[in-house]
Protein backbone atom coordinates (compact mmCIF):
# COMPACT_ATOMS: atom_id res chain seq x y z
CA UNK A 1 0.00 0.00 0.00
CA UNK A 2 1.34 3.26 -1.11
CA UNK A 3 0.20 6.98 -0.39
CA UNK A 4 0.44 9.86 -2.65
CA UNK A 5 0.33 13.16 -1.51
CA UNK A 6 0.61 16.80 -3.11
CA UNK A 7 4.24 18.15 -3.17
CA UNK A 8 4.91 22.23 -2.84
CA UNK A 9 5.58 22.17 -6.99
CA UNK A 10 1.82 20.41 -6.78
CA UNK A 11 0.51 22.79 -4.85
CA UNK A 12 2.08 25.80 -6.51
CA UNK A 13 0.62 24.51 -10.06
CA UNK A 14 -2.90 24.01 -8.63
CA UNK A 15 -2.55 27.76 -7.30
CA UNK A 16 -0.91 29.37 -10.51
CA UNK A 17 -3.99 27.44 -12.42
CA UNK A 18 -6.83 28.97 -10.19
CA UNK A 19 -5.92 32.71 -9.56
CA UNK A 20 -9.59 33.52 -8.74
CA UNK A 21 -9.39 31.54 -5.94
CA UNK A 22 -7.82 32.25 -2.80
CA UNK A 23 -6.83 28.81 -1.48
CA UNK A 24 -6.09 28.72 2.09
CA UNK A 25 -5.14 24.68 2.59
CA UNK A 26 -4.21 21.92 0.13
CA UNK A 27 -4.53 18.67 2.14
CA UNK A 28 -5.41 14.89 2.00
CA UNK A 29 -3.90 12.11 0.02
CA UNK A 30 -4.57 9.57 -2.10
CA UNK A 31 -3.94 5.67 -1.42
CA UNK A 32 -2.65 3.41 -4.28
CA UNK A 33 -2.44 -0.67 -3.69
CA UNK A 34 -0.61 -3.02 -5.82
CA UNK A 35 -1.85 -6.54 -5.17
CA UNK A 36 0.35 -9.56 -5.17
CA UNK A 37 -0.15 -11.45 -8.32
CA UNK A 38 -1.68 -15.06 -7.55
CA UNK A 39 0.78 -18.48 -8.43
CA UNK A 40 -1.21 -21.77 -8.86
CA UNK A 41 2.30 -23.43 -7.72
CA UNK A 42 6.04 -22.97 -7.83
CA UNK A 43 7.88 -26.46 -8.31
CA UNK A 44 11.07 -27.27 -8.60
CA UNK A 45 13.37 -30.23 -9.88
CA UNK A 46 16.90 -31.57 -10.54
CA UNK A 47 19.16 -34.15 -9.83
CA UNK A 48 22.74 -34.88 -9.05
CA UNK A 49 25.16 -37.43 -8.89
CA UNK A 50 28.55 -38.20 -6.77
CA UNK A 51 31.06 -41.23 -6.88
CA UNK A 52 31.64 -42.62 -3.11
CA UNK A 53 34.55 -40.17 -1.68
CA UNK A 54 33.28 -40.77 2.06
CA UNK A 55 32.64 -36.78 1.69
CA UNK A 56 29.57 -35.62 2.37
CA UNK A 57 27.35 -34.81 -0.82
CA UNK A 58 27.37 -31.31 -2.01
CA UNK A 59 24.24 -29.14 -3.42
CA UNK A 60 24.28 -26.18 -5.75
CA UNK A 61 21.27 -24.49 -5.35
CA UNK A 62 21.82 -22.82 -9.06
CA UNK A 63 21.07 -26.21 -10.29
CA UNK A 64 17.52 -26.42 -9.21
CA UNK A 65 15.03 -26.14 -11.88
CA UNK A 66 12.10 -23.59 -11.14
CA UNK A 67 8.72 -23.82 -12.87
CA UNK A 68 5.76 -21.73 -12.46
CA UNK A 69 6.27 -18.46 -12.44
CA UNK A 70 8.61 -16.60 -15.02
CA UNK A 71 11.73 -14.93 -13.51
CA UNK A 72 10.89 -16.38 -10.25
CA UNK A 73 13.41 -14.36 -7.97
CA UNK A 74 15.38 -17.66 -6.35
CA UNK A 75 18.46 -15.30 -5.86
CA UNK A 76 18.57 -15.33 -1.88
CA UNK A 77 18.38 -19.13 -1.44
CA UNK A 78 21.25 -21.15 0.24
CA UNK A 79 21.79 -24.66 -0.18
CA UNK A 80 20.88 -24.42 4.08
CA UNK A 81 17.09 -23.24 3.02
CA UNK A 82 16.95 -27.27 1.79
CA UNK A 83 16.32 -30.45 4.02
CA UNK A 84 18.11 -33.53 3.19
CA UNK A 85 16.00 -36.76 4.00
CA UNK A 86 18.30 -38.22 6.09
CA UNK A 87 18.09 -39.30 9.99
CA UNK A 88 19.66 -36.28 11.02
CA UNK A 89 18.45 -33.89 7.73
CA UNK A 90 22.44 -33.47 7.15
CA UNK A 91 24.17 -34.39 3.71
CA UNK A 92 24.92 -38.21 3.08
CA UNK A 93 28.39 -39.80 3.02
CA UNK A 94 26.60 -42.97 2.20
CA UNK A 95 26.38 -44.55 -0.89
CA UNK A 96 22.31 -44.48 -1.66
CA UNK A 97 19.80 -42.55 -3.31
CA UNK A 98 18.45 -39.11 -1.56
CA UNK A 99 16.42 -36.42 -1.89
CA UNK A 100 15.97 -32.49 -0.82
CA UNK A 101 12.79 -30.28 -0.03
């Protein structure tokens, strides 16, 4: 929600433009609302694959796949802001299949 209201070079025009009138007080302001656009559903998607080092897998969030809405705006996402399904939600040394949300 935004307000609008008349600035002293507003004011001064509105004057200049009615000289028969002596105006004593310019006030009020008007209120302008930009509504969030709606989204059905944002998905995403991708996969990745490691050969067994005993390291813990790694994530690049750039590779996730976004669908949905165009020039969704992805840019302050970590690869933290993602769960691993694991026991204890941390990235797998083991060799096996996993995924994120």
């Amino acid at each position: 929600n935004y307000t609008l209201s008349l600035n002293a070079n507003g004011e001064a025009a509105l004057r200049a433009a009615n000289k028969n009138y002596n105006i004593k007080e310019i006030s009020g302001s008007y209120s302008y609302t930009i509504n969030p656009a709606e989204v059905k559903a944002v998905t995403y998607s991708g996969s990745d694959s490691k050969t067994y080092d005993g390291k813990p897998a790694e994530f690049n969030v750039k590779d996730v796949k976004w669908t949905g809405l165009t020039d969704l705006n992805t840019s302050t996402l970590t690869a933290d802001d993602f769960t691993w399904n694991t026991a204890d939600h941390k990235a797998p040394t083991a060799a096996g299949n996993y995924t994120l949300s």
